[in-house]
C-alpha atoms as a PDB file:
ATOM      1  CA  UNK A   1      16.880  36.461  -4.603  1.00  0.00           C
ATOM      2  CA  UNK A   2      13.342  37.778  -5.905  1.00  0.00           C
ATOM      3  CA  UNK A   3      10.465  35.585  -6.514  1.00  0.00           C
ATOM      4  CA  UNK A   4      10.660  35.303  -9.874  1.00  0.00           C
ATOM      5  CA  UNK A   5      14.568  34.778  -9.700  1.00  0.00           C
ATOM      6  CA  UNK A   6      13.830  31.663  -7.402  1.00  0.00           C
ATOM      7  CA  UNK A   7      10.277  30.628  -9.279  1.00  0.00           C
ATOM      8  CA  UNK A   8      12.762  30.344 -12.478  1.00  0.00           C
ATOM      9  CA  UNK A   9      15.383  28.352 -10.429  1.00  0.00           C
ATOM     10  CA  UNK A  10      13.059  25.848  -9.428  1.00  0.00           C
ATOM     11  CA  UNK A  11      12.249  25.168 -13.622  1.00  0.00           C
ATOM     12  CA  UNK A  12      15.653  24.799 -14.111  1.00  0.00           C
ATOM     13  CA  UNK A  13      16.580  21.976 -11.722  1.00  0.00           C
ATOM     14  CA  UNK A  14      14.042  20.105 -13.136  1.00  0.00           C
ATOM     15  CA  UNK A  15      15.933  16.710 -14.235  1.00  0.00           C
ATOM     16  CA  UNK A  16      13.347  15.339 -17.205  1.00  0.00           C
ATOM     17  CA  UNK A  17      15.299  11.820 -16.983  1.00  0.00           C
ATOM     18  CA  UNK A  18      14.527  11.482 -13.466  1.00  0.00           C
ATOM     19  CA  UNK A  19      11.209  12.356 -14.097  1.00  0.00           C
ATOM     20  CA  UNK A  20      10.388  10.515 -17.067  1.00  0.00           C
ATOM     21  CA  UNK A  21      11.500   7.040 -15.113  1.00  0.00           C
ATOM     22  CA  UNK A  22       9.265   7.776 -12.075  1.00  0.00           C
ATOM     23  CA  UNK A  23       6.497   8.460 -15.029  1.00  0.00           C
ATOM     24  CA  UNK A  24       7.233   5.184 -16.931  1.00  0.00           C
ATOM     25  CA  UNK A  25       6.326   3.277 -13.739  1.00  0.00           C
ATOM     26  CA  UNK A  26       3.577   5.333 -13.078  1.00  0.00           C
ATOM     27  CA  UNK A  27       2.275   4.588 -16.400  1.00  0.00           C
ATOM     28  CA  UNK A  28       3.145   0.499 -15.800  1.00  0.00           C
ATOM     29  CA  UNK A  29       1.210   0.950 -12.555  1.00  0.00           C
ATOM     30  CA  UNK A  30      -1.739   2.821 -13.949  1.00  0.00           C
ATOM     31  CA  UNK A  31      -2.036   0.191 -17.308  1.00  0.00           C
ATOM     32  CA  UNK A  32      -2.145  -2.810 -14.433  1.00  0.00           C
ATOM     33  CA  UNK A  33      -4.750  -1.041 -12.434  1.00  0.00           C
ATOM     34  CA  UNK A  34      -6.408   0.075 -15.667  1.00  0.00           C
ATOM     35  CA  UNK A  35      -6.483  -4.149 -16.903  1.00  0.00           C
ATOM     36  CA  UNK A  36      -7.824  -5.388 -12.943  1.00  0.00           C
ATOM     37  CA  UNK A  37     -10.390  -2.321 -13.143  1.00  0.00           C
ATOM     38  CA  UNK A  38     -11.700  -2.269 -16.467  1.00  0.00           C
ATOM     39  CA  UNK A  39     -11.033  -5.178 -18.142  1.00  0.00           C
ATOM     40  CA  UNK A  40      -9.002  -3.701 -20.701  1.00  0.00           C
ATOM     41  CA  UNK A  41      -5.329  -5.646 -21.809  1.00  0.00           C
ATOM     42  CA  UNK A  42      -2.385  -3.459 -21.145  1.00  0.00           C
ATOM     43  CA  UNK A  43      -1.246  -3.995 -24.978  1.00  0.00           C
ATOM     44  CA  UNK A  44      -4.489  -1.938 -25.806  1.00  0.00           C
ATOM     45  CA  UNK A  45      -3.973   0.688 -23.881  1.00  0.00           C
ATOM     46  CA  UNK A  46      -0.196   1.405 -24.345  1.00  0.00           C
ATOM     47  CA  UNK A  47      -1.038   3.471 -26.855  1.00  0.00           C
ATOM     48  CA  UNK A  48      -3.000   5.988 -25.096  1.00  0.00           C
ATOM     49  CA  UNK A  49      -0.883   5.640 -22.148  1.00  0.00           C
ATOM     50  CA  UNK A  50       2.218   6.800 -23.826  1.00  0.00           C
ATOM     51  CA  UNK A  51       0.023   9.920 -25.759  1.00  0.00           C
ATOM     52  CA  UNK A  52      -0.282  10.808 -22.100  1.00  0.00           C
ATOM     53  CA  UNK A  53       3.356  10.548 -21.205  1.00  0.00           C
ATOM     54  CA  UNK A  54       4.242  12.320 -23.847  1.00  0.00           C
ATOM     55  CA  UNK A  55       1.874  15.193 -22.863  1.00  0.00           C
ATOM     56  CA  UNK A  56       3.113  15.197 -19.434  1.00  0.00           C
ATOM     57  CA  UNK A  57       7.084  14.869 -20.536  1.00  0.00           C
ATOM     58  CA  UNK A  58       5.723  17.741 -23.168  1.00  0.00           C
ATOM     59  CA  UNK A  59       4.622  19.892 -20.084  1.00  0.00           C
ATOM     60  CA  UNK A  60       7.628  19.252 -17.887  1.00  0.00           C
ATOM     61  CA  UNK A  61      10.056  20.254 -20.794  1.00  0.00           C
ATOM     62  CA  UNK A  62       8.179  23.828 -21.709  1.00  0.00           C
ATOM     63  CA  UNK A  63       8.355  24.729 -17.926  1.00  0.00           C
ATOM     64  CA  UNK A  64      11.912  24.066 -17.871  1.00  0.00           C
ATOM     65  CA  UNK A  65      12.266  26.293 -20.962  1.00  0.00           C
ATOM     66  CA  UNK A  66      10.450  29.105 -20.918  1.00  0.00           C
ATOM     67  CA  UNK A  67      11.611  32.589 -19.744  1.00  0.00           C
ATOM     68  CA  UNK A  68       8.946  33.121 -17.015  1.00  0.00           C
ATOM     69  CA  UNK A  69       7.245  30.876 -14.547  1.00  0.00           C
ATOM     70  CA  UNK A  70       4.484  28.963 -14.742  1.00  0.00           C
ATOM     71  CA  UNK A  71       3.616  25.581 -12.984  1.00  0.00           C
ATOM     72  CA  UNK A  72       4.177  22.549 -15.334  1.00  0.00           C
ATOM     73  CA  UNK A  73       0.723  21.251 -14.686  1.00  0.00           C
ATOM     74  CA  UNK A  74      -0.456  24.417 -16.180  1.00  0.00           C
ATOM     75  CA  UNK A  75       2.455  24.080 -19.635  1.00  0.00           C
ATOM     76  CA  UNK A  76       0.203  20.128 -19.575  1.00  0.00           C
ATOM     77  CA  UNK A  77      -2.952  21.037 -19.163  1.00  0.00           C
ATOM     78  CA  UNK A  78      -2.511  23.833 -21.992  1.00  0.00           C
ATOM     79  CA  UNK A  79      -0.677  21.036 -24.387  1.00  0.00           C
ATOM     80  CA  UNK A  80      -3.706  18.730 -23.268  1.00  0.00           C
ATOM     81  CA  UNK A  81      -6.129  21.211 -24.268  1.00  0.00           C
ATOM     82  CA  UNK A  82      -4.464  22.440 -27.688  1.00  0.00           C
ATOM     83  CA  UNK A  83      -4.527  18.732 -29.059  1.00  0.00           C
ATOM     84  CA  UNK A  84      -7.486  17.586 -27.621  1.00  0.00           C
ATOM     85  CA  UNK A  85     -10.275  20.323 -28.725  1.00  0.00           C
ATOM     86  CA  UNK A  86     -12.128  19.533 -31.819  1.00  0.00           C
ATOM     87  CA  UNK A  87     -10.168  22.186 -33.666  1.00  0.00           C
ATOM     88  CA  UNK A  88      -7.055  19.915 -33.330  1.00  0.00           C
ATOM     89  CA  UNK A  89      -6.341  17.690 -36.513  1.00  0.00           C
ATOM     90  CA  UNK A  90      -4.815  15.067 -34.121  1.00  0.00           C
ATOM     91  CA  UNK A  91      -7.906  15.371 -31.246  1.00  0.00           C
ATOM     92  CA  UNK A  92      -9.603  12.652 -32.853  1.00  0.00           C
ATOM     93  CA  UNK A  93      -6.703   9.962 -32.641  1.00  0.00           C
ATOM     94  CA  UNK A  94      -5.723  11.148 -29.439  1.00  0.00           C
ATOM     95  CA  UNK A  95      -9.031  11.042 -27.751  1.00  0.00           C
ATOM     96  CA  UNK A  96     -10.122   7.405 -29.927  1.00  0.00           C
ATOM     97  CA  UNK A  97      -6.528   6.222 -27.708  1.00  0.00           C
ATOM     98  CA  UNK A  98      -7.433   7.668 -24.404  1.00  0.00           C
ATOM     99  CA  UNK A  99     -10.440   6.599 -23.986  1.00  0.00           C
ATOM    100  CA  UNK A 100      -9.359   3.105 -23.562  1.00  0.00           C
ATOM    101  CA  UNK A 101      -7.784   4.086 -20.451  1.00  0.00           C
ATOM    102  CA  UNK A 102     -10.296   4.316 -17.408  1.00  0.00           C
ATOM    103  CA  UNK A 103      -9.592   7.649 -15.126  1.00  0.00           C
ATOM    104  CA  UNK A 104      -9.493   5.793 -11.944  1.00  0.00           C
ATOM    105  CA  UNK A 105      -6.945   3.837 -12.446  1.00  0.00           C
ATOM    106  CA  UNK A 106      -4.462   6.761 -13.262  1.00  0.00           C
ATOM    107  CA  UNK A 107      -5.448   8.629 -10.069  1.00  0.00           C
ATOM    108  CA  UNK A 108      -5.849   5.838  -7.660  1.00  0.00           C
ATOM    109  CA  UNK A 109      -1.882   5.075  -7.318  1.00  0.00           C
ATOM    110  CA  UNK A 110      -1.191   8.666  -7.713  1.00  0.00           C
ATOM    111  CA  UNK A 111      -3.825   9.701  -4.810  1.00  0.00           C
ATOM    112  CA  UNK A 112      -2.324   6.514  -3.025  1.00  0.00           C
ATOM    113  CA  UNK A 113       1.302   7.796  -2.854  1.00  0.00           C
ATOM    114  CA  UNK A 114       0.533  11.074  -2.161  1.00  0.00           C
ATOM    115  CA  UNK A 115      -1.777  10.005   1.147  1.00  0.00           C
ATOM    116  CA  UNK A 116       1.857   7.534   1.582  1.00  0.00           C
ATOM    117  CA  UNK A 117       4.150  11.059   1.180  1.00  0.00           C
ATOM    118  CA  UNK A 118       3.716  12.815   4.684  1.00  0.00           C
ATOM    119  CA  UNK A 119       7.213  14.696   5.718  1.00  0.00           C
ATOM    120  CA  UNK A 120       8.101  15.063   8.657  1.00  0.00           C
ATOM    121  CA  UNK A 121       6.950  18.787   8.857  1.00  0.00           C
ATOM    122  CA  UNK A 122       3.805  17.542   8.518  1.00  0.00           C
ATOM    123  CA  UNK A 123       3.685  15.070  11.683  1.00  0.00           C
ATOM    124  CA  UNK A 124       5.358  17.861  13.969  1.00  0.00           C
ATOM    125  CA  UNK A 125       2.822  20.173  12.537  1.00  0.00           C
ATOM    126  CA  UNK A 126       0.013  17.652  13.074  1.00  0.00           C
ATOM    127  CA  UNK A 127       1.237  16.813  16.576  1.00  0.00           C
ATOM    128  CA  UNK A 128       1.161  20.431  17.522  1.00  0.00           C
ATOM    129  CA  UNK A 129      -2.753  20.545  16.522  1.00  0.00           C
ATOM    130  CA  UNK A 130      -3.643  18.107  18.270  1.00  0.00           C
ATOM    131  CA  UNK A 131      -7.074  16.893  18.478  1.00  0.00           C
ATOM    132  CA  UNK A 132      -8.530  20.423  16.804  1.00  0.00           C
ATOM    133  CA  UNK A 133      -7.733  19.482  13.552  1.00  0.00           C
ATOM    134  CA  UNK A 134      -9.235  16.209  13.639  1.00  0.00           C
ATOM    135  CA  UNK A 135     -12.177  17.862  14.589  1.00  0.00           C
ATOM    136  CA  UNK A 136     -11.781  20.343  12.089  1.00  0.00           C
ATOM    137  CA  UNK A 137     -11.311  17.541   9.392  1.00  0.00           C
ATOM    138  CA  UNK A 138     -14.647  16.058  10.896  1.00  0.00           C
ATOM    139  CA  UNK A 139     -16.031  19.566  10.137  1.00  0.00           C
ATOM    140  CA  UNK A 140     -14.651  20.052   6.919  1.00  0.00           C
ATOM    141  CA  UNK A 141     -15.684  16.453   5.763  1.00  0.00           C
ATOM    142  CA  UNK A 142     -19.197  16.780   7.059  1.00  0.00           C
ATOM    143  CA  UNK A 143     -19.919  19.916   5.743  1.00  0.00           C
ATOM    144  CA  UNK A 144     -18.658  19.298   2.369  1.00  0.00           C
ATOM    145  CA  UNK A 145     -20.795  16.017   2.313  1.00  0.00           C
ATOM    146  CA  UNK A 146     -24.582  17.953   3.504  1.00  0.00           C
ATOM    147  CA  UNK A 147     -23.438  20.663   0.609  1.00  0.00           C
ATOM    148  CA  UNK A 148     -23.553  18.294  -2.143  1.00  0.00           C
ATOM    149  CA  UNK A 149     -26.154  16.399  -0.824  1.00  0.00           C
ATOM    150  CA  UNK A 150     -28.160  19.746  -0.749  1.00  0.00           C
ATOM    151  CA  UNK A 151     -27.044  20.548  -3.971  1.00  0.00           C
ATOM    152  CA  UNK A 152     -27.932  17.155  -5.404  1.00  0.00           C
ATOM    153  CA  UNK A 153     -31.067  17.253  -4.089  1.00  0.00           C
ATOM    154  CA  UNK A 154     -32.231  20.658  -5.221  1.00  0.00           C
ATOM    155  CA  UNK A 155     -30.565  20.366  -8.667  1.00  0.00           C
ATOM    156  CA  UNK A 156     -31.475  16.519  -9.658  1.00  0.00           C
END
């Protein structure tokens, strides 16, 4: 099977009910942490919760139907971007929704469950490092920090 063959599998399987269920308790999850973070009532920010779900379920659907490949985060940032620039007629009512929902709280349970999701590939792969790619991490890490405090520095 050629890559594209198997890229355009993958599109297919994708099961949009499935999906949109593990998205509607997403969303509950991110309006809670959005109420204990920012203050804002979940009733208020329904509304630009479920633009966003609807952008996403928009995204997951075009990557299921279109003819060639591309990555459904790409099919939702593209909607995201069409309705949101000030072109849009709808950018306006989109973005006066949205903005009652604080950023953190959509990516704090997301970045939670995905430091949760290790397979089990992962471990045996981890376990076969060993200790270098802790020390690498502590590499990585520490460099990345001095860069942008360098960069801060020079720059602010």
């Amino acid at each position: 099977m050629s890559d594209t063959a198997a890229e355009k599998n993958v599109n297919s399987n994708i099961n949009l009910i499935d999906h949109a269920i593990v998205l509607v308790i997403v969303c509950a999850i991110a309006l809670i942490s959005n109420w204990t973070g920012s203050g804002v009532t979940p009733l208020s920010a329904l509304p630009g919760m479920a633009i966003i779900f609807a952008m996403v379920m928009a995204g997951l659907w075009l990557a299921k139907v279109m003819p060639f490949y591309l990555p459904s985060v790409a099919w939702l940032s593209l909607i995201s971007v069409l309705l949101t620039i000030p072109a849009s007629p709808v950018s306006e009512v989109i973005l006066n929704h949205v903005k009652e929902i604080n950023f953190l709280s959509l990516v704090s349970p997301v970045l939670a469950y995905a430091g949760l999701a290790i397979t089990k590939q992962e471990v045996k792969t981890f376990k076969s490092a060993g200790g270098k790619i802790v020390l690498i991490a502590i590499l990585v890490f520490t460099g990345t920090y001095l860069g942008s405090v360098i960069v801060a520095d020079l720059l602010l």
